[in-house]
PDB file of N, CA and C in Angstrom:
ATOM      1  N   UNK A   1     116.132 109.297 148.385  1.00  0.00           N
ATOM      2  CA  UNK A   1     115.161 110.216 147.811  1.00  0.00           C
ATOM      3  C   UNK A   1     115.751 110.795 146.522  1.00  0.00           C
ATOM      4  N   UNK A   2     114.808 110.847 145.639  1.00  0.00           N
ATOM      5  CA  UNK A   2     115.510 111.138 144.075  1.00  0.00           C
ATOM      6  C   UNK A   2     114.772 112.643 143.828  1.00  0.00           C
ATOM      7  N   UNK A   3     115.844 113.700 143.263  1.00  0.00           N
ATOM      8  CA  UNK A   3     115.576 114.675 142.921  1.00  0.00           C
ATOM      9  C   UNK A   3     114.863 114.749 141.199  1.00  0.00           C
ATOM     10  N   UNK A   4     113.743 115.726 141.680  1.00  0.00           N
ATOM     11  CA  UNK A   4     113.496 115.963 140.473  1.00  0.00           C
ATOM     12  C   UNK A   4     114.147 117.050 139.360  1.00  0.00           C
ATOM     13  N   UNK A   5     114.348 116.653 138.345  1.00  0.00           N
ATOM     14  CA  UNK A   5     115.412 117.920 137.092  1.00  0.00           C
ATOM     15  C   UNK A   5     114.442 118.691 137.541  1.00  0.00           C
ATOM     16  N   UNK A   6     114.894 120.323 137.158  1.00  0.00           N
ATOM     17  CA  UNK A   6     114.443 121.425 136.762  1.00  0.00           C
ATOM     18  C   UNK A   6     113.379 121.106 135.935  1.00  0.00           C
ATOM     19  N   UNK A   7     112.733 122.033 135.612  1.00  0.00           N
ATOM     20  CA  UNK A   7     111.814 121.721 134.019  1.00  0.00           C
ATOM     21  C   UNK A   7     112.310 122.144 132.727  1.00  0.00           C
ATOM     22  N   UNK A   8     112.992 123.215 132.960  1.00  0.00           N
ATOM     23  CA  UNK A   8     113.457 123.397 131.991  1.00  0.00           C
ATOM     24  C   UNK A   8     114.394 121.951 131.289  1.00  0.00           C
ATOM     25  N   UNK A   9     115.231 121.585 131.996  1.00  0.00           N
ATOM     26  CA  UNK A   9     115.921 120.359 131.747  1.00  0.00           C
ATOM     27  C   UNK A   9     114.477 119.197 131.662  1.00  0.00           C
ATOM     28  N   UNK A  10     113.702 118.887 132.273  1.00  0.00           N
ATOM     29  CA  UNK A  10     112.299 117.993 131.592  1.00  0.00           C
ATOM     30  C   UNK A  10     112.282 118.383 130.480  1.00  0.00           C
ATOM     31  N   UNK A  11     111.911 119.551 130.448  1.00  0.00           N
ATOM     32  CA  UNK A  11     111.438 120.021 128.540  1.00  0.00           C
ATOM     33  C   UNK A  11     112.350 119.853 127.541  1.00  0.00           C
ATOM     34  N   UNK A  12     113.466 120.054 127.658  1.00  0.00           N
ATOM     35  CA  UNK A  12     114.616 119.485 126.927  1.00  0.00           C
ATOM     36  C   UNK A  12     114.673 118.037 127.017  1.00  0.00           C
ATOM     37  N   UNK A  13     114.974 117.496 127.621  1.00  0.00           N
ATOM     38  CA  UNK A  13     114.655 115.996 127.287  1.00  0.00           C
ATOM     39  C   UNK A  13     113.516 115.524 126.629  1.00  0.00           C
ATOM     40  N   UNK A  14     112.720 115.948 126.740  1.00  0.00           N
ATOM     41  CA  UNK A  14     111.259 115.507 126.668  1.00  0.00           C
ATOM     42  C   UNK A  14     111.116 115.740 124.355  1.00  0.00           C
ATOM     43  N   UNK A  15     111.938 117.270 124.548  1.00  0.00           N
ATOM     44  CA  UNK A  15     111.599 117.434 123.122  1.00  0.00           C
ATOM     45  C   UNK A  15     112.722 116.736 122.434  1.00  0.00           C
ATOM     46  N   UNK A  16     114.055 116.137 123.208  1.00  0.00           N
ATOM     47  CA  UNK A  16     115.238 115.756 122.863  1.00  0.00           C
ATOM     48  C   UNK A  16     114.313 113.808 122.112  1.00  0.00           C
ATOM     49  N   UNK A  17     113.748 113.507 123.400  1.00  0.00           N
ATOM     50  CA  UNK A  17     113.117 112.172 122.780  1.00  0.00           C
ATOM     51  C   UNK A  17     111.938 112.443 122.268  1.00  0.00           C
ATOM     52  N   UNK A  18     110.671 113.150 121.857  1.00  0.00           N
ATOM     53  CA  UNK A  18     110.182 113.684 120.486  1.00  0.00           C
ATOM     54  C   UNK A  18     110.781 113.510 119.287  1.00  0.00           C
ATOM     55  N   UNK A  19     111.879 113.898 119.202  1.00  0.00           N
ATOM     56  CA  UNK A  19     112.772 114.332 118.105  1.00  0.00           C
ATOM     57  C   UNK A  19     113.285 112.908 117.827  1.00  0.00           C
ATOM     58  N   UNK A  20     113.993 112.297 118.683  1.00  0.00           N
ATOM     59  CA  UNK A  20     114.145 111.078 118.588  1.00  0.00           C
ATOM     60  C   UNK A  20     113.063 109.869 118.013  1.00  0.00           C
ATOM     61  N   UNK A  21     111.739 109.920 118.514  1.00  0.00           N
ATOM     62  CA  UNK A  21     110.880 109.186 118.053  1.00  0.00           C
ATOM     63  C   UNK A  21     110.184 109.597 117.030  1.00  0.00           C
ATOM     64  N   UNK A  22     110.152 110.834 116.507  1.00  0.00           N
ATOM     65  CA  UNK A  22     109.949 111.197 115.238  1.00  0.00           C
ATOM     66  C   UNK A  22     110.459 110.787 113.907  1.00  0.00           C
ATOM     67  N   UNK A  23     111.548 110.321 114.388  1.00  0.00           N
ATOM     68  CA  UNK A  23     112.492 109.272 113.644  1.00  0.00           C
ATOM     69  C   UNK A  23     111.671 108.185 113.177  1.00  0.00           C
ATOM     70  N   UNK A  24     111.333 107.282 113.804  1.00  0.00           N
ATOM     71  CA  UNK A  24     110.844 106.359 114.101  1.00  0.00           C
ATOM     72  C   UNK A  24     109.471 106.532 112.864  1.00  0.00           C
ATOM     73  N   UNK A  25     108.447 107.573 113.116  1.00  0.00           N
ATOM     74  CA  UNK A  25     107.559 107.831 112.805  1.00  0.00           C
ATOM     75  C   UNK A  25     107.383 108.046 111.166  1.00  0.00           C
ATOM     76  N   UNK A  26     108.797 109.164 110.907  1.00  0.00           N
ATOM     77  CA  UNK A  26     108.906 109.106 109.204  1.00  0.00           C
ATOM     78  C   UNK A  26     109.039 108.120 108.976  1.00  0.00           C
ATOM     79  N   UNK A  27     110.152 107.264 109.851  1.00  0.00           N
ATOM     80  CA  UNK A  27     110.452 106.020 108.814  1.00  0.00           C
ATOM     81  C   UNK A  27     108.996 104.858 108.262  1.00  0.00           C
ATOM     82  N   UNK A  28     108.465 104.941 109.552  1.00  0.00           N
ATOM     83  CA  UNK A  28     106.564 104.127 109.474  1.00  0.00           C
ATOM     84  C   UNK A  28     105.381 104.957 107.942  1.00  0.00           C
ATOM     85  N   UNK A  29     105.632 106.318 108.046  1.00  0.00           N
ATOM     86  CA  UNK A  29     105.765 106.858 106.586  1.00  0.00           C
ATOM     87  C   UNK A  29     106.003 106.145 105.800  1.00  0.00           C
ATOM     88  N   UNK A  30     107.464 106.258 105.547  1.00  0.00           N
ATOM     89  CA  UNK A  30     107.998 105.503 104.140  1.00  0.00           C
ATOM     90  C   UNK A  30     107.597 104.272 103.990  1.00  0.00           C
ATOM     91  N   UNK A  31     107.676 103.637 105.304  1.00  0.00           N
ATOM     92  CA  UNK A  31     106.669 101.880 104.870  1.00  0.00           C
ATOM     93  C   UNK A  31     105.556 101.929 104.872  1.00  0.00           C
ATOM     94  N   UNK A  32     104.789 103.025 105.236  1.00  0.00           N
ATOM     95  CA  UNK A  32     103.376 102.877 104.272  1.00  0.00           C
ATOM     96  C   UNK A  32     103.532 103.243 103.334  1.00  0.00           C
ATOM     97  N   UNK A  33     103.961 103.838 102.632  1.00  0.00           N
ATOM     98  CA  UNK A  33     103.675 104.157 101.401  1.00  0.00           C
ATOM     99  C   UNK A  33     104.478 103.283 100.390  1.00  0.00           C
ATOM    100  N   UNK A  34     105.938 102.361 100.940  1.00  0.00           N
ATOM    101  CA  UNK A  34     106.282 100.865  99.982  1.00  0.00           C
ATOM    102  C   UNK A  34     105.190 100.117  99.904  1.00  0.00           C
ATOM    103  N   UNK A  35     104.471  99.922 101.472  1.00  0.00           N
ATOM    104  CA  UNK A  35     103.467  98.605 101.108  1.00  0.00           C
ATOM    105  C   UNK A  35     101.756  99.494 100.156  1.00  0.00           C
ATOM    106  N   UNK A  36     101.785 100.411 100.150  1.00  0.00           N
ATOM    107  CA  UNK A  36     101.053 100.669  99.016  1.00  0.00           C
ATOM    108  C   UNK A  36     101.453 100.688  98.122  1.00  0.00           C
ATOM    109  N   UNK A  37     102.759 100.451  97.268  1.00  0.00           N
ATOM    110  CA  UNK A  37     103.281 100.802  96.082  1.00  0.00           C
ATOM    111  C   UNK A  37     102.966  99.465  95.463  1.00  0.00           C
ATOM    112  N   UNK A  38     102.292  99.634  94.203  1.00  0.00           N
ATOM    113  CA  UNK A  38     101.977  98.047  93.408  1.00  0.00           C
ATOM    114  C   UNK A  38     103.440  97.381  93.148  1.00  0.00           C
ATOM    115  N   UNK A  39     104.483  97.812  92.964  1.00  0.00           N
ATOM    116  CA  UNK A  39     106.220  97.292  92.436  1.00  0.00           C
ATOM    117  C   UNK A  39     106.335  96.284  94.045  1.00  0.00           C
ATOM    118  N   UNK A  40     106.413  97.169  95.530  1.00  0.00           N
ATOM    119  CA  UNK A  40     106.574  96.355  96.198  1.00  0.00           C
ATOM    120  C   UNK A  40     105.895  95.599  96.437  1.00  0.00           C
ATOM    121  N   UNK A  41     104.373  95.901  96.349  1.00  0.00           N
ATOM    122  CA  UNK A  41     103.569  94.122  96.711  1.00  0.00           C
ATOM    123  C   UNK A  41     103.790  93.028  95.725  1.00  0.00           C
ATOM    124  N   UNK A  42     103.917  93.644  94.577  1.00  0.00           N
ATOM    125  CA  UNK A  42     104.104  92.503  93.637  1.00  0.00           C
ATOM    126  C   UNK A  42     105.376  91.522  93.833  1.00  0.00           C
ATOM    127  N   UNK A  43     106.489  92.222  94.018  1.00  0.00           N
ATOM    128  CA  UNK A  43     107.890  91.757  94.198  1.00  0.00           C
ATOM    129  C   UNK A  43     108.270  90.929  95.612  1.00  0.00           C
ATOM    130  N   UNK A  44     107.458  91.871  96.608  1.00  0.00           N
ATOM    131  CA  UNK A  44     108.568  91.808  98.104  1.00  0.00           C
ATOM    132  C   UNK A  44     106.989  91.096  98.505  1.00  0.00           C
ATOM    133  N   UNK A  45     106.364  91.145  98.442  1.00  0.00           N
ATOM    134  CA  UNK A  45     104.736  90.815  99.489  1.00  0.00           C
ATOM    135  C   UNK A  45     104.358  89.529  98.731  1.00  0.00           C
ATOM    136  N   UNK A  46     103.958  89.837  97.416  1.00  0.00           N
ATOM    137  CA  UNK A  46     103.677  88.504  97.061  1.00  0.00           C
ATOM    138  C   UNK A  46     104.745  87.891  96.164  1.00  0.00           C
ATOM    139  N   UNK A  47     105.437  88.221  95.868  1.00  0.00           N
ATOM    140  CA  UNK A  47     106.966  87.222  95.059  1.00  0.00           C
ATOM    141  C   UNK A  47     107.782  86.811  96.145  1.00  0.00           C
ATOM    142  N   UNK A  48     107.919  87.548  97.147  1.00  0.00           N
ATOM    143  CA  UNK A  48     108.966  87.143  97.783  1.00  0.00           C
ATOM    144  C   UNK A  48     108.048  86.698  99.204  1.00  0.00           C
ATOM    145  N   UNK A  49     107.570  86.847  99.927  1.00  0.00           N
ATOM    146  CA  UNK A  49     107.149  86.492 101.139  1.00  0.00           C
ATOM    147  C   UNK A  49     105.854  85.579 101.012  1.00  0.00           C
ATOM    148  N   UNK A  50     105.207  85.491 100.406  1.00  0.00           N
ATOM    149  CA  UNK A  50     104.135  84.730  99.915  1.00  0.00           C
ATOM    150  C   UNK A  50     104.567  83.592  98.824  1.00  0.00           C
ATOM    151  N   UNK A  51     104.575  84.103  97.733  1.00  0.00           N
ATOM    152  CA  UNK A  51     104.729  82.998  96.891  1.00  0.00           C
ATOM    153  C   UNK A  51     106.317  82.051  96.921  1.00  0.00           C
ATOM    154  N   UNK A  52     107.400  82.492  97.456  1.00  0.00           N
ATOM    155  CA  UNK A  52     108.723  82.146  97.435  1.00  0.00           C
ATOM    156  C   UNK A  52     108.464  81.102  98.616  1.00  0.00           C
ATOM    157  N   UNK A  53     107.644  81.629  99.826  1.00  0.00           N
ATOM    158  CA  UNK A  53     107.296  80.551 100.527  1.00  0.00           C
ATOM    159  C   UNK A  53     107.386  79.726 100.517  1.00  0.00           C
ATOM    160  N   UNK A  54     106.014  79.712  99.791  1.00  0.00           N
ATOM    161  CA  UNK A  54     105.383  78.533  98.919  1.00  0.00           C
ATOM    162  C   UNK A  54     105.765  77.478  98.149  1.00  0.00           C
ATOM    163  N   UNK A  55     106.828  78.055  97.082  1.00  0.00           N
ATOM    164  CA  UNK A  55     107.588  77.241  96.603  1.00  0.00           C
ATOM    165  C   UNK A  55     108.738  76.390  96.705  1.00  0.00           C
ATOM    166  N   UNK A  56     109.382  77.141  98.286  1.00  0.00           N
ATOM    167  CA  UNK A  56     110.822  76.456  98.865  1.00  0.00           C
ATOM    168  C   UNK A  56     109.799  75.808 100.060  1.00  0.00           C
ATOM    169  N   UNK A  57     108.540  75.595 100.578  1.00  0.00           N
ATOM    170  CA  UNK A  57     107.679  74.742 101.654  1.00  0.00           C
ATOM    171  C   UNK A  57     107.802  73.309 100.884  1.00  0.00           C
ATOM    172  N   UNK A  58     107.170  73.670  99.588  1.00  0.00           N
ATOM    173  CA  UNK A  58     106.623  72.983  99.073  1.00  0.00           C
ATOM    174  C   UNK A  58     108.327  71.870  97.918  1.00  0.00           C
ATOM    175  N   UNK A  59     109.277  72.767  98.125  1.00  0.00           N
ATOM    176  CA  UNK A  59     110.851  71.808  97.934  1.00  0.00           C
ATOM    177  C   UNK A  59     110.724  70.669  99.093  1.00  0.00           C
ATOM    178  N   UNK A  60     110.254  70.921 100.396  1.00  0.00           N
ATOM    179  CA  UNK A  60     110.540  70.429 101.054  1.00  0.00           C
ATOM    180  C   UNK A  60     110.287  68.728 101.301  1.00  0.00           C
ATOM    181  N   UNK A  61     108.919  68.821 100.361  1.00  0.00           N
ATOM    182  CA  UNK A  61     108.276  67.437 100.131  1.00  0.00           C
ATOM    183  C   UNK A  61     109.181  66.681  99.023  1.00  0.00           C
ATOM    184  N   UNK A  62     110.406  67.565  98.370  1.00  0.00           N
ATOM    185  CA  UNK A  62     110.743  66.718  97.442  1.00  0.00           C
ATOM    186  C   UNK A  62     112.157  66.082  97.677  1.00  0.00           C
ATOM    187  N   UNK A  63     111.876  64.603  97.168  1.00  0.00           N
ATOM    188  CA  UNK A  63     112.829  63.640  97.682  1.00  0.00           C
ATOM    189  C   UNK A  63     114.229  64.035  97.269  1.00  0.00           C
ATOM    190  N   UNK A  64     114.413  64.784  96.318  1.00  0.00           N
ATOM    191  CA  UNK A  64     116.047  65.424  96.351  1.00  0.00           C
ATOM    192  C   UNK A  64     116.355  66.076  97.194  1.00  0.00           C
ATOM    193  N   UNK A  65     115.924  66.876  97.435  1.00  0.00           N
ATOM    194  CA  UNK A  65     115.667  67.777  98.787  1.00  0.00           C
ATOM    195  C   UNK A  65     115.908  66.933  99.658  1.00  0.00           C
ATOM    196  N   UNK A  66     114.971  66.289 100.345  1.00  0.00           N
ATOM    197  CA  UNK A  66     114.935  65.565 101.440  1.00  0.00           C
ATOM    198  C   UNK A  66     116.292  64.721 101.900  1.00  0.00           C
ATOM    199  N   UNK A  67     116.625  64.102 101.085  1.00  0.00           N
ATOM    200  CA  UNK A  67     118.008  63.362 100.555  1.00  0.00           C
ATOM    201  C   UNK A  67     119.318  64.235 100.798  1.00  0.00           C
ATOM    202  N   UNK A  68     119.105  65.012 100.744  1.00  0.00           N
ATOM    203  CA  UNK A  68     120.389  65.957 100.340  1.00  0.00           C
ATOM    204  C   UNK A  68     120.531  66.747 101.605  1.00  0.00           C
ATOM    205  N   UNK A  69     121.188  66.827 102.655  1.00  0.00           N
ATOM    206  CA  UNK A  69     120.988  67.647 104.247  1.00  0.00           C
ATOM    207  C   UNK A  69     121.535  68.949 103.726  1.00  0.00           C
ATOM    208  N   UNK A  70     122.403  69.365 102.810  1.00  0.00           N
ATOM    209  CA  UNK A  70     122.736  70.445 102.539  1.00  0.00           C
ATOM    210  C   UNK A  70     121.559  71.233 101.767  1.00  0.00           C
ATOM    211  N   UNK A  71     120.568  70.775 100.807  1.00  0.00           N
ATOM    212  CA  UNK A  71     119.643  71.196 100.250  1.00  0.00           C
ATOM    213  C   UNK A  71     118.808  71.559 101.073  1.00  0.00           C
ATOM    214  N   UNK A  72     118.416  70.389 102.226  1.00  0.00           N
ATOM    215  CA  UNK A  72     117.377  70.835 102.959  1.00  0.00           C
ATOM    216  C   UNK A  72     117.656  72.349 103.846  1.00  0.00           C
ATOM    217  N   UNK A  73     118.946  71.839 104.207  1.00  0.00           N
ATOM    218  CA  UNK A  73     119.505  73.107 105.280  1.00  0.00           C
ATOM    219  C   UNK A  73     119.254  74.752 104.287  1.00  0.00           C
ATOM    220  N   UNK A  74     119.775  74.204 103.428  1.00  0.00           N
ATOM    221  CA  UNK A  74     119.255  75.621 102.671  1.00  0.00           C
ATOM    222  C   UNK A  74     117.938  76.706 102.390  1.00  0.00           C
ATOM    223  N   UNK A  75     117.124  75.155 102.320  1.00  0.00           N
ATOM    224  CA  UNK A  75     115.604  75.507 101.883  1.00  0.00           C
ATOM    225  C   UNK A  75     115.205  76.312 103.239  1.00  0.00           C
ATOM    226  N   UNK A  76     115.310  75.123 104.334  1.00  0.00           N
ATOM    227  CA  UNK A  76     115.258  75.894 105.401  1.00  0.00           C
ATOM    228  C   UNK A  76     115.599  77.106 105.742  1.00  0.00           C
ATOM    229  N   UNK A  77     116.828  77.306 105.642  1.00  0.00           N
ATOM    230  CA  UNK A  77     117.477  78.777 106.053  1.00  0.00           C
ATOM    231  C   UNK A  77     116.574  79.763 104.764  1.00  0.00           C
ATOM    232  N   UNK A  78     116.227  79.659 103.947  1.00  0.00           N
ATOM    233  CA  UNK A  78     115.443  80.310 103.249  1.00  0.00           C
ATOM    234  C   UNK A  78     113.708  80.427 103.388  1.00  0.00           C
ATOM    235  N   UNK A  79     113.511  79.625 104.075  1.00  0.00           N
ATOM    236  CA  UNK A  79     112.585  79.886 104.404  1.00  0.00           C
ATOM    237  C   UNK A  79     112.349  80.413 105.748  1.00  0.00           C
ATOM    238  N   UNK A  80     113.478  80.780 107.199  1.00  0.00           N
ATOM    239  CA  UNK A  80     113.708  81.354 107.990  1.00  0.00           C
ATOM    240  C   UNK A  80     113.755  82.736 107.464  1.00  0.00           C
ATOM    241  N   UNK A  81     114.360  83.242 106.771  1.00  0.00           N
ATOM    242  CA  UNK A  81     115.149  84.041 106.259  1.00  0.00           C
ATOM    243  C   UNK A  81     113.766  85.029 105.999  1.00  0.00           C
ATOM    244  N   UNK A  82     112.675  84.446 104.884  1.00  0.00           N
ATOM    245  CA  UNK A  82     111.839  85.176 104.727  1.00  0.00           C
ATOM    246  C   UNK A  82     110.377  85.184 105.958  1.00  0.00           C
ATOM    247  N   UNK A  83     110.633  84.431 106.855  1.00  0.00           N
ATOM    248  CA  UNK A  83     109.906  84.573 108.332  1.00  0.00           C
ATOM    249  C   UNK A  83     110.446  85.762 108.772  1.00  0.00           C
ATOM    250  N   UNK A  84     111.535  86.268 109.100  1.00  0.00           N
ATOM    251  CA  UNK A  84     112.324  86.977 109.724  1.00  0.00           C
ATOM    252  C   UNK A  84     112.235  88.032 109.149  1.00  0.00           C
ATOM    253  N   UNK A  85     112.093  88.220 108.011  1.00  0.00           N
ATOM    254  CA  UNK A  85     112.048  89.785 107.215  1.00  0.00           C
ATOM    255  C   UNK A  85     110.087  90.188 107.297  1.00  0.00           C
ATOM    256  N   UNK A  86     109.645  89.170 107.048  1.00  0.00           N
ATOM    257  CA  UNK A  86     108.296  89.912 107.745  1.00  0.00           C
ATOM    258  C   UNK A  86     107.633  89.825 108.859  1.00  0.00           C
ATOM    259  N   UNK A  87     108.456  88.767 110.173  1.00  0.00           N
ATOM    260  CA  UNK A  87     108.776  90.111 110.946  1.00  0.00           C
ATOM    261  C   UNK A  87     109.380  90.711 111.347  1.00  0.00           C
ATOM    262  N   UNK A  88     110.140  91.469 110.923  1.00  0.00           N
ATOM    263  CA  UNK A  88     110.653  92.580 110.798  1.00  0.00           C
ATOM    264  C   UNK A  88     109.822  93.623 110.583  1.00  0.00           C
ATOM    265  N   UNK A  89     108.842  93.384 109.441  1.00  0.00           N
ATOM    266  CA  UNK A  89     107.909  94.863 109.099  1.00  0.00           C
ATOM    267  C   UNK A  89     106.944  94.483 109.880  1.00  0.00           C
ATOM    268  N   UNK A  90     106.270  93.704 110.706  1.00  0.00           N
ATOM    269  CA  UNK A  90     105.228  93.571 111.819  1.00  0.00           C
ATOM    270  C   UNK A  90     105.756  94.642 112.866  1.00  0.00           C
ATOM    271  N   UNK A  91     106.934  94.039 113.051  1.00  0.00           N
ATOM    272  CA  UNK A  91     107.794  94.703 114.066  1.00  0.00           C
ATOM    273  C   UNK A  91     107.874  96.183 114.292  1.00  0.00           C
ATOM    274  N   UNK A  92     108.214  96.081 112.834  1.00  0.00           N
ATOM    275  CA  UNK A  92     108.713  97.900 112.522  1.00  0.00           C
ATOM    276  C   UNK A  92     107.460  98.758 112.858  1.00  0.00           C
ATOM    277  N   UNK A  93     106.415  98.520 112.259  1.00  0.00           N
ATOM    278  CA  UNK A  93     105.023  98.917 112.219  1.00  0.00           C
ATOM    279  C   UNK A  93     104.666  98.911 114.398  1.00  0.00           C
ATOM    280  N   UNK A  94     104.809  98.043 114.512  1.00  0.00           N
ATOM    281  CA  UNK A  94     104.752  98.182 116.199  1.00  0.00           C
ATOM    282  C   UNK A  94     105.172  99.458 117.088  1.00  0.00           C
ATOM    283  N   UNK A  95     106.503  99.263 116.228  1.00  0.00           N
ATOM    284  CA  UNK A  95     107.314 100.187 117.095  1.00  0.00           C
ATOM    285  C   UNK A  95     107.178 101.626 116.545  1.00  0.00           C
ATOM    286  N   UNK A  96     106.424 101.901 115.462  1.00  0.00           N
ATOM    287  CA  UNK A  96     106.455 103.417 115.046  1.00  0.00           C
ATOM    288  C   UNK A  96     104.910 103.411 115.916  1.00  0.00           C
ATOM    289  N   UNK A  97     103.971 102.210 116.168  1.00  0.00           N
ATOM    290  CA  UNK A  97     102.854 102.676 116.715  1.00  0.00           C
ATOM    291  C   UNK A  97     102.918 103.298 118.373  1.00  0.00           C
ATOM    292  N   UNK A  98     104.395 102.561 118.935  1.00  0.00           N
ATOM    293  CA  UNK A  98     104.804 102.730 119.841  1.00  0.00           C
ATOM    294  C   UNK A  98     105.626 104.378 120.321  1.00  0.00           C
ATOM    295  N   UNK A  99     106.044 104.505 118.985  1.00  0.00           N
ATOM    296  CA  UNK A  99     106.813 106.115 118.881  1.00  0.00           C
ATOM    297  C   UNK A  99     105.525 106.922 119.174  1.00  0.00           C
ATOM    298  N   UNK A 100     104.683 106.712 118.121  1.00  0.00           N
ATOM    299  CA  UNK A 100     103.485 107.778 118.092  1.00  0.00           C
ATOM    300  C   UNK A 100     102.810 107.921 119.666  1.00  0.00           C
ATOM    301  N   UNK A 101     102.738 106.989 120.575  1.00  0.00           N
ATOM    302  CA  UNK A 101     102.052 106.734 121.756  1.00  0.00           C
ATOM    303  C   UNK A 101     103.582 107.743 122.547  1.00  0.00           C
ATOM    304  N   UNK A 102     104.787 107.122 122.813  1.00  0.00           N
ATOM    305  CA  UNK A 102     105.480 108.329 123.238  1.00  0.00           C
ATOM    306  C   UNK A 102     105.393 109.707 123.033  1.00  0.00           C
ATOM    307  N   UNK A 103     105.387 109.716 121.851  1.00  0.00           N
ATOM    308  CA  UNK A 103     105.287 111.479 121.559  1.00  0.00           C
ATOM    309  C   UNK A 103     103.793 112.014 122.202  1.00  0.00           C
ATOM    310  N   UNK A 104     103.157 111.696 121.694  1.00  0.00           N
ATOM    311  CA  UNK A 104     101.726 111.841 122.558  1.00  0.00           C
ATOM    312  C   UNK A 104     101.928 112.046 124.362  1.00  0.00           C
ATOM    313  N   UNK A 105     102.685 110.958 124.838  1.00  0.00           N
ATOM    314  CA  UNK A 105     102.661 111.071 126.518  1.00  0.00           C
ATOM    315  C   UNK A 105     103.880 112.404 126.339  1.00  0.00           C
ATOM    316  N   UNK A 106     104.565 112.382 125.485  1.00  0.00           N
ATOM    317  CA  UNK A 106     105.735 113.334 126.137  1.00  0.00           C
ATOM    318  C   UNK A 106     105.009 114.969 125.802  1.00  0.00           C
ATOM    319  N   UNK A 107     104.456 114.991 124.564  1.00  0.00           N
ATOM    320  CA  UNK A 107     103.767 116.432 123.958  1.00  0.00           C
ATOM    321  C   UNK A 107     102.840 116.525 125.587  1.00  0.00           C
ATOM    322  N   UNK A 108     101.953 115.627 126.205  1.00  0.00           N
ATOM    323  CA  UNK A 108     101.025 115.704 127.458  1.00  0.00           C
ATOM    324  C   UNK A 108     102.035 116.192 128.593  1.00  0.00           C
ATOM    325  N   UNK A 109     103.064 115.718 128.620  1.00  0.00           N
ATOM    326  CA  UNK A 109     104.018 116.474 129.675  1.00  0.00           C
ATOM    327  C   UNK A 109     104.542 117.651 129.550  1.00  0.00           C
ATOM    328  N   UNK A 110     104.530 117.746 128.496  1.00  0.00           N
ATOM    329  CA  UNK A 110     105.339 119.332 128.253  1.00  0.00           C
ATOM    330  C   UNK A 110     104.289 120.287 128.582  1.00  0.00           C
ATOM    331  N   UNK A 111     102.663 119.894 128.462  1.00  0.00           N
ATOM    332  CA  UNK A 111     102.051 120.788 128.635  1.00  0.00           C
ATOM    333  C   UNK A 111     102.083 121.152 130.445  1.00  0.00           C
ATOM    334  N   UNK A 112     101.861 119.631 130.703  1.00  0.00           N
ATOM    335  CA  UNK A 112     101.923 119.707 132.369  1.00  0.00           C
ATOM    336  C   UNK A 112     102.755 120.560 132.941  1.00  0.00           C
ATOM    337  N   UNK A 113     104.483 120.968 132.329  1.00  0.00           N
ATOM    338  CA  UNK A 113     105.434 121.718 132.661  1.00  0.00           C
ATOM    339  C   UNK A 113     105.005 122.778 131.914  1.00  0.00           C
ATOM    340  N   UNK A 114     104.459 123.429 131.255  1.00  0.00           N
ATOM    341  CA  UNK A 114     104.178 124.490 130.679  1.00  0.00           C
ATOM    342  C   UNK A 114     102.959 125.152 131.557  1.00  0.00           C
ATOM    343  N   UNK A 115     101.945 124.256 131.810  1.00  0.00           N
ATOM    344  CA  UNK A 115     100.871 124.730 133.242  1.00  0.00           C
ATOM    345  C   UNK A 115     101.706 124.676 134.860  1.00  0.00           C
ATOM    346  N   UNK A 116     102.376 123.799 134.893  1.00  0.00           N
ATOM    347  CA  UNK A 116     102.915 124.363 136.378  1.00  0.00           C
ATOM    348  C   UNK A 116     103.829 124.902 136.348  1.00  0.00           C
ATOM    349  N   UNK A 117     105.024 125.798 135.199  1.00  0.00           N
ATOM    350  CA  UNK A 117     105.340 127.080 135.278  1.00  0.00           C
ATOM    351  C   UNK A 117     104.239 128.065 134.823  1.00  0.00           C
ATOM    352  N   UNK A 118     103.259 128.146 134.554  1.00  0.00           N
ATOM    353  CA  UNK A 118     102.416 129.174 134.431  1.00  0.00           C
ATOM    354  C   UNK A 118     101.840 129.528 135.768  1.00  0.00           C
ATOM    355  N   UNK A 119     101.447 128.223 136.467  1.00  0.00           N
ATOM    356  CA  UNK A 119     101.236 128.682 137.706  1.00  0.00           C
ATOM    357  C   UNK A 119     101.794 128.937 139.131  1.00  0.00           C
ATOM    358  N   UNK A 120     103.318 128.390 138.613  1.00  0.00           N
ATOM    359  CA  UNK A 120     104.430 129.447 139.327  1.00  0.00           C
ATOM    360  C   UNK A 120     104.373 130.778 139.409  1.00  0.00           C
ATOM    361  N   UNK A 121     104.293 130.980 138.141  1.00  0.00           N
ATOM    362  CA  UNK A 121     104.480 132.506 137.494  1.00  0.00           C
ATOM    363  C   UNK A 121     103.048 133.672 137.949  1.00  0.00           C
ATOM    364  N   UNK A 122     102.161 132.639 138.155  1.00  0.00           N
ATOM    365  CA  UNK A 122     101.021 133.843 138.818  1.00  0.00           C
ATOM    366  C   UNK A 122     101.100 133.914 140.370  1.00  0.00           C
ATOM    367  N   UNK A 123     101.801 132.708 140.912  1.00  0.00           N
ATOM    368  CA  UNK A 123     101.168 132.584 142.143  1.00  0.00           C
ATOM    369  C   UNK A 123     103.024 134.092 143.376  1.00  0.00           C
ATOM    370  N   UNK A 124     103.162 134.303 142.218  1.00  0.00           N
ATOM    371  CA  UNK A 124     104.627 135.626 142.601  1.00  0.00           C
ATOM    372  C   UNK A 124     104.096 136.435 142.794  1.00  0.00           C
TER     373      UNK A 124
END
């Protein structure tokens, strides 16, 4: 049989990981507001993840390339490379949607411990 903490110790934890996933949340901030910035779409969205693609996919059809296992290995790893960095921001974006859904259940608990010490406190 598992004891339950105090509440007071709930509420401390509770605002301890708030605080923690708030983290999370500025940082989902700051990447909205890179991927609205015209410098990063131009550069990182469409120079680099879109069009860089494109152009090391499209090495791939070419017979130097093809020929060459070190070239190819490269192209490849470069074109991993930029799979992996977006997702990364799929990712990132997940997990701040995921912070926001914690804080939400944990802010709902604190109230729950804030109503059943209130109704400790009347029923004295």
């Amino acid at each position: 049989m598992s004891q339950e903490l105090p509440l007071e110790q709930q509420r401390e934890n509770l605002n301890k990981m708030i605080e923690r996933e708030q983290k999370f949340v500025d940082d989902g901030d700051r990447l909205k507001r890179l991927l609205k910035n015209e410098d990063f779409k131009a550069v990182i969205l469409e120079g680099y993840i879109k069009d860089e693609a494109v152009r090391l996919t499209k090495m791939l059809g070419d017979a130097n390339v093809i020929m060459n296992p070190e070239m190819k290995s490269a192209v490849i790893h470069d074109i991993g490379g930029i799979g992996s960095f977006d997702a990364f921001l799929r990712a990132f974006e997940q997990r701040v949607d995921q912070a926001i859904s914690n804080i939400d259940a944990a802010r709902e608990e604190l109230d729950r411990i804030d109503d059943e010490e209130d109704q400790d406190g009347t029923e004295e």
